[in-house]
PDB file of N, CA and C in Angstrom:
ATOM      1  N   UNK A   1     192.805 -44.552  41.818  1.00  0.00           N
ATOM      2  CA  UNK A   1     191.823 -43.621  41.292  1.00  0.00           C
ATOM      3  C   UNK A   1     191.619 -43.947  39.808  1.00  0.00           C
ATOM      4  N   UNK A   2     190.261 -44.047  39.540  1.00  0.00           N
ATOM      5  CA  UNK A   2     190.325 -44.376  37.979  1.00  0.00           C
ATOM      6  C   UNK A   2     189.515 -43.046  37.079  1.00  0.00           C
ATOM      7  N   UNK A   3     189.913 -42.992  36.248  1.00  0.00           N
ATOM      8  CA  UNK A   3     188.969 -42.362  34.649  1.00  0.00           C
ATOM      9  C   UNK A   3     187.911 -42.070  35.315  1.00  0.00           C
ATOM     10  N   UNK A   4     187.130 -40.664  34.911  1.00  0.00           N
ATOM     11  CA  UNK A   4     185.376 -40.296  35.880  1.00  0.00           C
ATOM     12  C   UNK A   4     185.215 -39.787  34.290  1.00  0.00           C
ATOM     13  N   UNK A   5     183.858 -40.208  33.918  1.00  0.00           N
ATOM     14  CA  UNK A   5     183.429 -39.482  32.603  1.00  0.00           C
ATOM     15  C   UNK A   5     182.568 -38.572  33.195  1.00  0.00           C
ATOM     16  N   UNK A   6     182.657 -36.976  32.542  1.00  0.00           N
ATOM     17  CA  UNK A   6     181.738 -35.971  33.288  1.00  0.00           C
ATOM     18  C   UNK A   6     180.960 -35.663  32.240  1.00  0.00           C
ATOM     19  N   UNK A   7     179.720 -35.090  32.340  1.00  0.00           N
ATOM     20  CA  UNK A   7     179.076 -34.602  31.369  1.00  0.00           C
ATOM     21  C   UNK A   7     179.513 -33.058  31.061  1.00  0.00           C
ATOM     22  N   UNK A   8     179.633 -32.280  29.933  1.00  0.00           N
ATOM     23  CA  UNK A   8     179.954 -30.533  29.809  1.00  0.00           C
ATOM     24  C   UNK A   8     179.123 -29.586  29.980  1.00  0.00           C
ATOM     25  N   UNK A   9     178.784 -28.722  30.708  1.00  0.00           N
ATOM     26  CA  UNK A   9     177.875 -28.051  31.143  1.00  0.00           C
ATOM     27  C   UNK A   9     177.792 -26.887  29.777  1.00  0.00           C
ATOM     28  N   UNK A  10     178.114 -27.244  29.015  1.00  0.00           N
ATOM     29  CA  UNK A  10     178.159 -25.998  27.602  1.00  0.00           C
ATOM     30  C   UNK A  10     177.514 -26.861  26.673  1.00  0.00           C
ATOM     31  N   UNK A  11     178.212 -28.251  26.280  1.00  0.00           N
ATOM     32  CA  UNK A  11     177.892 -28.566  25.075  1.00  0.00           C
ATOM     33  C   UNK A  11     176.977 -30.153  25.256  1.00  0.00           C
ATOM     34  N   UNK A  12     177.098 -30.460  26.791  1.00  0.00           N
ATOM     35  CA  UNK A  12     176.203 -31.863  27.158  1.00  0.00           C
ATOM     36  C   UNK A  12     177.130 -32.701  26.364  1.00  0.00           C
ATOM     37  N   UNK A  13     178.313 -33.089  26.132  1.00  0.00           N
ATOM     38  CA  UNK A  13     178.897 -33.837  25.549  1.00  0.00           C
ATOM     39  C   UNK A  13     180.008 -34.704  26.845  1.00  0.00           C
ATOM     40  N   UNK A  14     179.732 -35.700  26.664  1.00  0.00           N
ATOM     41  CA  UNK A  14     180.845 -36.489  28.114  1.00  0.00           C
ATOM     42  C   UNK A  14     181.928 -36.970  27.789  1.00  0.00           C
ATOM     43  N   UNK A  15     183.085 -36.155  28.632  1.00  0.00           N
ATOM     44  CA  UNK A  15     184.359 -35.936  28.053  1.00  0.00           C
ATOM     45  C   UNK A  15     184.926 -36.930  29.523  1.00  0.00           C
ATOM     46  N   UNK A  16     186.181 -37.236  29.062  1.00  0.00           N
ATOM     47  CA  UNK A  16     187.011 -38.127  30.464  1.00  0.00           C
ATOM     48  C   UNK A  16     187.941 -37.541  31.025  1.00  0.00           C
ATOM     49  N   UNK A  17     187.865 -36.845  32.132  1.00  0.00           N
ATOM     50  CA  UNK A  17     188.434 -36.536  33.181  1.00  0.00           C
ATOM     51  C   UNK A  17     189.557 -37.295  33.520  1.00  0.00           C
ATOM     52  N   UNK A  18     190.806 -38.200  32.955  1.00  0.00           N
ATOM     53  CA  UNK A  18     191.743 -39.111  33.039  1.00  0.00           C
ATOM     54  C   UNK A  18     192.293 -39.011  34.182  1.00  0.00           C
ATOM     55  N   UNK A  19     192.864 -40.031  34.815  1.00  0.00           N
ATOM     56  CA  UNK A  19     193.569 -40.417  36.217  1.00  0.00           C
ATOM     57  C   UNK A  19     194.997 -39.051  36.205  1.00  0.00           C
ATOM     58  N   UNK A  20     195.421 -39.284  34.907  1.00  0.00           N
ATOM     59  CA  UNK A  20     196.663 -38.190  34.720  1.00  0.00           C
ATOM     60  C   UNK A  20     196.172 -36.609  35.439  1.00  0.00           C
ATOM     61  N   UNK A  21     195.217 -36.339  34.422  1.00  0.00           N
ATOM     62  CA  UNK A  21     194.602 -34.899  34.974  1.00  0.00           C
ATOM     63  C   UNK A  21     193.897 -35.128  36.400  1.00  0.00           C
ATOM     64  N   UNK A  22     193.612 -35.812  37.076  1.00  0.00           N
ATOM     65  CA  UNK A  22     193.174 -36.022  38.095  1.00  0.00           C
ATOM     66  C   UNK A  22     194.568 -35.249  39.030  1.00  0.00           C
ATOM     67  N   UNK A  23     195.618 -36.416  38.891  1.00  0.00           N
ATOM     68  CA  UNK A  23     196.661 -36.097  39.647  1.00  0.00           C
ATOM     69  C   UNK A  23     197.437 -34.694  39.539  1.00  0.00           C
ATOM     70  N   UNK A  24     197.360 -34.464  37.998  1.00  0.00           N
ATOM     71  CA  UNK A  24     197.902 -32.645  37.887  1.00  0.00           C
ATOM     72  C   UNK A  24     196.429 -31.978  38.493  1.00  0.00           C
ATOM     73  N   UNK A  25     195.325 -32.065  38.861  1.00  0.00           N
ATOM     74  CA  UNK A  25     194.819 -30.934  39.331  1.00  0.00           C
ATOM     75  C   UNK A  25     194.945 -30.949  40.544  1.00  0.00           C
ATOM     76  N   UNK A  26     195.556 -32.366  41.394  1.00  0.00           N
ATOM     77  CA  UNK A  26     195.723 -32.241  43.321  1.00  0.00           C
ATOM     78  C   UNK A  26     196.706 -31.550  43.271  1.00  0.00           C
ATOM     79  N   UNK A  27     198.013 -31.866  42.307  1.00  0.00           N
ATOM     80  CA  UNK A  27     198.881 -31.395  42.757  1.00  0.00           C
ATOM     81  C   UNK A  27     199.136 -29.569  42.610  1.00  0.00           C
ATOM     82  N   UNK A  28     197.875 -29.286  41.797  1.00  0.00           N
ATOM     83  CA  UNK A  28     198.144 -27.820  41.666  1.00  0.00           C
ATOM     84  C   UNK A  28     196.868 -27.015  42.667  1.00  0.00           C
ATOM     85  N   UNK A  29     197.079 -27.893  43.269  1.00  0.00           N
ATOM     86  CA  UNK A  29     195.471 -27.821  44.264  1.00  0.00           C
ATOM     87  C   UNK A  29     194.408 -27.229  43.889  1.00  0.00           C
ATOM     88  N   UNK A  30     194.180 -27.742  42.529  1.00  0.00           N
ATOM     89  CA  UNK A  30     192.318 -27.039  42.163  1.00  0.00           C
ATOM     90  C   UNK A  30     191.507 -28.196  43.353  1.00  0.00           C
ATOM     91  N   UNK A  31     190.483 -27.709  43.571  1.00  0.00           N
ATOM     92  CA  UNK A  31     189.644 -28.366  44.234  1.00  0.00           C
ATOM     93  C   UNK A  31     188.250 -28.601  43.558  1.00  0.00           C
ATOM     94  N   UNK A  32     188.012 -27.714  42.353  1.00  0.00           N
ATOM     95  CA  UNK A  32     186.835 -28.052  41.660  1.00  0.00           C
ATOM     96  C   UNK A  32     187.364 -29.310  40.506  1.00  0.00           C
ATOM     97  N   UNK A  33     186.925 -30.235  39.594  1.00  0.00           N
ATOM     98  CA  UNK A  33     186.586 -30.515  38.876  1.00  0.00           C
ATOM     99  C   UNK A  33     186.165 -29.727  37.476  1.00  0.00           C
ATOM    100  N   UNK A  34     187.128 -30.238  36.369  1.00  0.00           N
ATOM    101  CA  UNK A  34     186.552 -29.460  35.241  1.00  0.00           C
ATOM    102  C   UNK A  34     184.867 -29.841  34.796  1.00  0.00           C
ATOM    103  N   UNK A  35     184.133 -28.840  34.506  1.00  0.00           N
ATOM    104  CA  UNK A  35     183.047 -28.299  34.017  1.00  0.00           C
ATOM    105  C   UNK A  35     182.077 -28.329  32.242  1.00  0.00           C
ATOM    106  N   UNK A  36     182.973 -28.147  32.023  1.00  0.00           N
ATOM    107  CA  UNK A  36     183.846 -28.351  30.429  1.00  0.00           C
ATOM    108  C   UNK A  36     184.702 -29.275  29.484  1.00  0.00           C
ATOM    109  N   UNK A  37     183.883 -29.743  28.778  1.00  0.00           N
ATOM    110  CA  UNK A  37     185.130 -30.563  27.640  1.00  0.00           C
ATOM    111  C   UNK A  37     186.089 -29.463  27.019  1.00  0.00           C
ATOM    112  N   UNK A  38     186.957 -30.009  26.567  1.00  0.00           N
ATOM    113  CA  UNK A  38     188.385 -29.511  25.964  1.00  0.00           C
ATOM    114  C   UNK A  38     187.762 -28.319  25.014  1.00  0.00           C
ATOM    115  N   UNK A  39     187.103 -28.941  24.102  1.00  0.00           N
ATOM    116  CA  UNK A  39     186.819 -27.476  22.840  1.00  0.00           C
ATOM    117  C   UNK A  39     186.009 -26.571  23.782  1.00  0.00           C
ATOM    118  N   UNK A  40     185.066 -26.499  24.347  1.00  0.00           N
ATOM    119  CA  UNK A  40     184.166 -25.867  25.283  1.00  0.00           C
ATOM    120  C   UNK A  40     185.395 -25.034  26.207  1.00  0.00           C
ATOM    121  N   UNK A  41     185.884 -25.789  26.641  1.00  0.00           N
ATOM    122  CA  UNK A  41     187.370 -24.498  27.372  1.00  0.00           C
ATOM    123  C   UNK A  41     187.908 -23.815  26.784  1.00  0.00           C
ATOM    124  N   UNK A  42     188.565 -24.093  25.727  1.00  0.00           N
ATOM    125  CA  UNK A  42     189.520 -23.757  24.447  1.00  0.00           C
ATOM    126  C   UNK A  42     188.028 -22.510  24.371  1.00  0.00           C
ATOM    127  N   UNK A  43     186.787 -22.655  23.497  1.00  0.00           N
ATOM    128  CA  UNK A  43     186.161 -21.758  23.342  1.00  0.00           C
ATOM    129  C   UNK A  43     185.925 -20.328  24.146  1.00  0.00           C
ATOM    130  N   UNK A  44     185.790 -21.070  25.597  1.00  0.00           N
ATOM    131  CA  UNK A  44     185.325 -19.831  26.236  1.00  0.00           C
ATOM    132  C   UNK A  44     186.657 -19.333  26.672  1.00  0.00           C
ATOM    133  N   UNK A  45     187.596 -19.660  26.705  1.00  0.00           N
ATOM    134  CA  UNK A  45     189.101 -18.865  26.736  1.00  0.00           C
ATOM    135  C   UNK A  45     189.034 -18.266  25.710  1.00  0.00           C
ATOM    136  N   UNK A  46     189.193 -18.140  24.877  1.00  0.00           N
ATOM    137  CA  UNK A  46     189.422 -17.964  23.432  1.00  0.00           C
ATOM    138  C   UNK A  46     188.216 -16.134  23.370  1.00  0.00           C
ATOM    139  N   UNK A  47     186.669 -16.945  24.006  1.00  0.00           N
ATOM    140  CA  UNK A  47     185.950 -15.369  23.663  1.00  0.00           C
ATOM    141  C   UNK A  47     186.147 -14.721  24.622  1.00  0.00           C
ATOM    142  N   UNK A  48     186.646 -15.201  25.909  1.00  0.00           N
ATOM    143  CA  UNK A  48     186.933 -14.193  27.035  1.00  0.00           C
ATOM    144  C   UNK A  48     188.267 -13.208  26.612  1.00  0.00           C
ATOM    145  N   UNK A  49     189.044 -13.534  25.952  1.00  0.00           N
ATOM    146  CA  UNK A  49     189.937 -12.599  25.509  1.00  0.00           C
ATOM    147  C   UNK A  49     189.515 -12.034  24.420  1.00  0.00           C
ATOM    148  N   UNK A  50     188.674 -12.311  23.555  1.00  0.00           N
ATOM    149  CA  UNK A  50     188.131 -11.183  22.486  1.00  0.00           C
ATOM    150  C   UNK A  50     188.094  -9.806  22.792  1.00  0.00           C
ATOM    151  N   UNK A  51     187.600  -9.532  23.951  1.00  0.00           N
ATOM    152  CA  UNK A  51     187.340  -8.057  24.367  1.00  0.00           C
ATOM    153  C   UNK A  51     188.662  -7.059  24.174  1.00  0.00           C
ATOM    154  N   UNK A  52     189.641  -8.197  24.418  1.00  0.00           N
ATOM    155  CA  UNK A  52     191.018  -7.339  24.659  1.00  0.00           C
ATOM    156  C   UNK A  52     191.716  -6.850  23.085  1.00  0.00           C
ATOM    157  N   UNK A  53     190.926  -7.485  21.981  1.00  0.00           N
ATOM    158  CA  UNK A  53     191.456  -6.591  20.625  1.00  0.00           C
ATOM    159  C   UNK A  53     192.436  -7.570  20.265  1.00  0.00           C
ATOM    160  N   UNK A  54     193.162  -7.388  18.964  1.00  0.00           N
ATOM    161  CA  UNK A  54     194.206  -8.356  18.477  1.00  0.00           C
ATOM    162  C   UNK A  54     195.598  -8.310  19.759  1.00  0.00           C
ATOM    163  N   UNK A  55     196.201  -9.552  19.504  1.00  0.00           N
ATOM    164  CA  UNK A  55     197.138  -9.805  20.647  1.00  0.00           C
ATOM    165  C   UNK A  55     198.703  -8.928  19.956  1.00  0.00           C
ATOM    166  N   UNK A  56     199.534  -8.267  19.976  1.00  0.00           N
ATOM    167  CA  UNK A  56     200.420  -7.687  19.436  1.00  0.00           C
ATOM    168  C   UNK A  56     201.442  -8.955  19.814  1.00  0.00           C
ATOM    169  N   UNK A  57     202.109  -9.190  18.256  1.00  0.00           N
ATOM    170  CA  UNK A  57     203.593 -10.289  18.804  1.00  0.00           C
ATOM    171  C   UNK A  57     204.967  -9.611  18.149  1.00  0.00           C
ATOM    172  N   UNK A  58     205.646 -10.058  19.000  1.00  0.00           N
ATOM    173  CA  UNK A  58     207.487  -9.212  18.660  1.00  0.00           C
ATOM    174  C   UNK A  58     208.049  -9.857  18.319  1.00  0.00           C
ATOM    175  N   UNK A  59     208.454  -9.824  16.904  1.00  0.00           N
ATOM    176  CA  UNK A  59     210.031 -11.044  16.791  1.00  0.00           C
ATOM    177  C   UNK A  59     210.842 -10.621  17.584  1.00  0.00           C
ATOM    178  N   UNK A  60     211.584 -12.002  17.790  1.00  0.00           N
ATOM    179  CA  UNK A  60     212.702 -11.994  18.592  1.00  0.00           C
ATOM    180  C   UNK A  60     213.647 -13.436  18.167  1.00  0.00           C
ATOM    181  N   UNK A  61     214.893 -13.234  18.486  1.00  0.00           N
ATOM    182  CA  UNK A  61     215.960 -14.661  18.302  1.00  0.00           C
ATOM    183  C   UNK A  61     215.720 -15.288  19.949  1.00  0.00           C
ATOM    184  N   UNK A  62     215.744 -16.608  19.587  1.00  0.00           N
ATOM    185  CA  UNK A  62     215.891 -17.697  20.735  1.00  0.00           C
ATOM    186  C   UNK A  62     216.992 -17.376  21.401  1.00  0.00           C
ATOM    187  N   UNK A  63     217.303 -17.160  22.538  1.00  0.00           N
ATOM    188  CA  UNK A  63     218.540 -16.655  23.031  1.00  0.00           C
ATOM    189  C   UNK A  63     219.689 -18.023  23.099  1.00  0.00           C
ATOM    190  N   UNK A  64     218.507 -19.438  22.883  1.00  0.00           N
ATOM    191  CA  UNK A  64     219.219 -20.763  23.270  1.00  0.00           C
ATOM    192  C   UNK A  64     219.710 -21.273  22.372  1.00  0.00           C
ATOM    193  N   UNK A  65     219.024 -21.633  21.045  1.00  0.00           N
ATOM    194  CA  UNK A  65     218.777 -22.082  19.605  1.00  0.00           C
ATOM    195  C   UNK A  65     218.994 -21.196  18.461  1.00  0.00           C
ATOM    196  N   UNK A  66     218.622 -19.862  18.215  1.00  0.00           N
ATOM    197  CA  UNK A  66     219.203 -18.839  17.462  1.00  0.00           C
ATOM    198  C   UNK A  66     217.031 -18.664  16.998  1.00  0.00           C
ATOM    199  N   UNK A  67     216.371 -19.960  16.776  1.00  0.00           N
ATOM    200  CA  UNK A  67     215.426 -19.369  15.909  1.00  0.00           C
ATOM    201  C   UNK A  67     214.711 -18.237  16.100  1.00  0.00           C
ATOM    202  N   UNK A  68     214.284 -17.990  15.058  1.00  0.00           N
ATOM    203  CA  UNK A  68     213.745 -16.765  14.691  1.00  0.00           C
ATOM    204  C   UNK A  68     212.031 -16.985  15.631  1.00  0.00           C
ATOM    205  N   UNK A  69     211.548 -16.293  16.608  1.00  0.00           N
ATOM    206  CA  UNK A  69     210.569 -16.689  17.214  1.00  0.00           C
ATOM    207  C   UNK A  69     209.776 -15.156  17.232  1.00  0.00           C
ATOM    208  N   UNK A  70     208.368 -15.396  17.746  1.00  0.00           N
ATOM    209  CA  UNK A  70     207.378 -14.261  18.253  1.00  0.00           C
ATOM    210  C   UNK A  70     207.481 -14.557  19.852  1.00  0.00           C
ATOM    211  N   UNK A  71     207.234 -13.138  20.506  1.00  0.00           N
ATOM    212  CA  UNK A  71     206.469 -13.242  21.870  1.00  0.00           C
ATOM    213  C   UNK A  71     205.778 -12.026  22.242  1.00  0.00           C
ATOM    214  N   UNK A  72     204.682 -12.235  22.835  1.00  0.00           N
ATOM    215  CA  UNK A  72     203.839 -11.191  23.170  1.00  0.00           C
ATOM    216  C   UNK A  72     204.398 -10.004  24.115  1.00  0.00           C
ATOM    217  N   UNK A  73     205.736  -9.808  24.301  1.00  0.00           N
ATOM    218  CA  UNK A  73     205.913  -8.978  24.691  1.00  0.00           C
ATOM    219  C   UNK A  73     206.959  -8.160  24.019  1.00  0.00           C
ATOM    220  N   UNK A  74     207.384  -6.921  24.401  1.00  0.00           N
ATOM    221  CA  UNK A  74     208.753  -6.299  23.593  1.00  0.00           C
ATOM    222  C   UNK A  74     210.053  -6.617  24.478  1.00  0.00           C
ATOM    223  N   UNK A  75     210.547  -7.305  23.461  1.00  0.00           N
ATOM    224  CA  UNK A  75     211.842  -8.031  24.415  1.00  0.00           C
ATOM    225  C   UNK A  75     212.686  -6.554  24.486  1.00  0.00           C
ATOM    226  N   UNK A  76     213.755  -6.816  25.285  1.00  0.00           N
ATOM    227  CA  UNK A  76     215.051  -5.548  25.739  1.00  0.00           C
ATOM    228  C   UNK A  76     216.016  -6.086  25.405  1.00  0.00           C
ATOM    229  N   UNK A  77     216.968  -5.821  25.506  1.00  0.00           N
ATOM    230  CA  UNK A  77     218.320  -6.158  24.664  1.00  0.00           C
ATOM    231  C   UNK A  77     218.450  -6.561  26.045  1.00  0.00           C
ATOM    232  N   UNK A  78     218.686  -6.868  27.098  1.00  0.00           N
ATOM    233  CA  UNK A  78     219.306  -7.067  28.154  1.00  0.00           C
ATOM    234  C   UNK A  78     218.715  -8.375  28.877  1.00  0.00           C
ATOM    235  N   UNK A  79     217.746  -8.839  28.586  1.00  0.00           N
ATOM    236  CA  UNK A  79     217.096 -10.372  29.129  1.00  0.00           C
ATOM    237  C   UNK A  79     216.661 -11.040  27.619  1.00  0.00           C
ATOM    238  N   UNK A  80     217.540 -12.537  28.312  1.00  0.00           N
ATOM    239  CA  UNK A  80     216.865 -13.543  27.113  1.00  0.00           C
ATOM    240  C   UNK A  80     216.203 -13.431  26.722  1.00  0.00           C
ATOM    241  N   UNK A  81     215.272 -14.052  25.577  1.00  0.00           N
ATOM    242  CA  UNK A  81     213.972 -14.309  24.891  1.00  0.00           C
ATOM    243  C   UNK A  81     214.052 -15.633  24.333  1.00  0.00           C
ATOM    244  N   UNK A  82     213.257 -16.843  25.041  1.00  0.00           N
ATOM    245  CA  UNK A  82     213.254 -18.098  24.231  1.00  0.00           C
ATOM    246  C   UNK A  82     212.225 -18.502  23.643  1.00  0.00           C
ATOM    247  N   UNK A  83     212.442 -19.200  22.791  1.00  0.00           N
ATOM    248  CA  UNK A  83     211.195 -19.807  21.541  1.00  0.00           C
ATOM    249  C   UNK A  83     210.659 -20.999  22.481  1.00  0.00           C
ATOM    250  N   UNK A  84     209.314 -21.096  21.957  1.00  0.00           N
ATOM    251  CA  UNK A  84     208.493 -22.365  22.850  1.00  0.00           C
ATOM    252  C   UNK A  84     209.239 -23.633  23.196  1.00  0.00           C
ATOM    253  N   UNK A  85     209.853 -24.196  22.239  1.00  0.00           N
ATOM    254  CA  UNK A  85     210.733 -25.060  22.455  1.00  0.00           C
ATOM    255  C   UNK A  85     211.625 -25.548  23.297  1.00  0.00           C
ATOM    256  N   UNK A  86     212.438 -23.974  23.894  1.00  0.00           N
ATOM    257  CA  UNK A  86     213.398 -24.150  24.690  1.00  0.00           C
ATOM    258  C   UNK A  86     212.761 -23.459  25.936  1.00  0.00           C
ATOM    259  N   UNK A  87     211.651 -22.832  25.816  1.00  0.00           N
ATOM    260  CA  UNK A  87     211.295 -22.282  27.394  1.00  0.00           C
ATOM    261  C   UNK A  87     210.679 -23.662  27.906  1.00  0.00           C
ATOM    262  N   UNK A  88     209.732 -24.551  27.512  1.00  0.00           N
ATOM    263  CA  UNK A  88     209.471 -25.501  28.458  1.00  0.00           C
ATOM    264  C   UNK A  88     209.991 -25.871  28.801  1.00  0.00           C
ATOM    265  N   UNK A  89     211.242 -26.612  28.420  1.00  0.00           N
ATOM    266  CA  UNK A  89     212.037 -27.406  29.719  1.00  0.00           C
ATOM    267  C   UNK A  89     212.668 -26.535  30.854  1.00  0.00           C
ATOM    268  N   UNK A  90     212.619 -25.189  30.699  1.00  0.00           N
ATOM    269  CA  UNK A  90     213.970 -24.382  31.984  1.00  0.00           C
ATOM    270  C   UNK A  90     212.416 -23.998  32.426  1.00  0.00           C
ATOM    271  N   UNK A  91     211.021 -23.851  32.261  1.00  0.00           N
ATOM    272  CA  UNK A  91     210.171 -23.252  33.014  1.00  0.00           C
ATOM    273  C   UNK A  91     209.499 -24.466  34.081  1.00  0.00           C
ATOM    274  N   UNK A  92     210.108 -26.037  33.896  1.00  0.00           N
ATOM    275  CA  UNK A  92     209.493 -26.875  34.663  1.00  0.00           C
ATOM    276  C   UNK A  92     209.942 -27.027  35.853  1.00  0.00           C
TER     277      UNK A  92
END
């Protein structure tokens, strides 16, 4: 399977659809094709949550690393809280 250049239905700009993202979208079984170049997604994500008002963030300590981190939710004294760093690898 090779590289498909698509055109963006927002900004008419032709972005590349790469063999990589090809294979992460079978395997997460989208069946459409992105629509959209990267900023054009990023954008309309971005105003689709406008409606919802500022995002509230909680400090919290890395339960793994110690750093000092935010997360959008109110942590409990009783379940971890990890910083970006250390949640990607235990969330793969």
């Amino acid at each position: 399977m090779a590289d498909k250049t698509i055109t963006c239905k927002d900004c008419g700009a032709d972005f590349v659809f790469t063999e990589a993202e090809q294979d992460f979208y079978r395997e997460k079984g989208f069946e459409n094709e992105p629509v959209r170049c990267q900023n054009c997604r990023q954008a309309r994500k971005r105003d689709r949550g406008s409606n919802r008002g500022p995002r509230t963030l909680y400090p919290a300590v890395c339960a793994e690393c110690g750093k000092d981190t935010e997360v959008p939710f109110q942590p409990s004294d009783n379940r971890p809280v990890y910083c970006r760093d250390c949640y990607r690898p235990r969330n793969r």
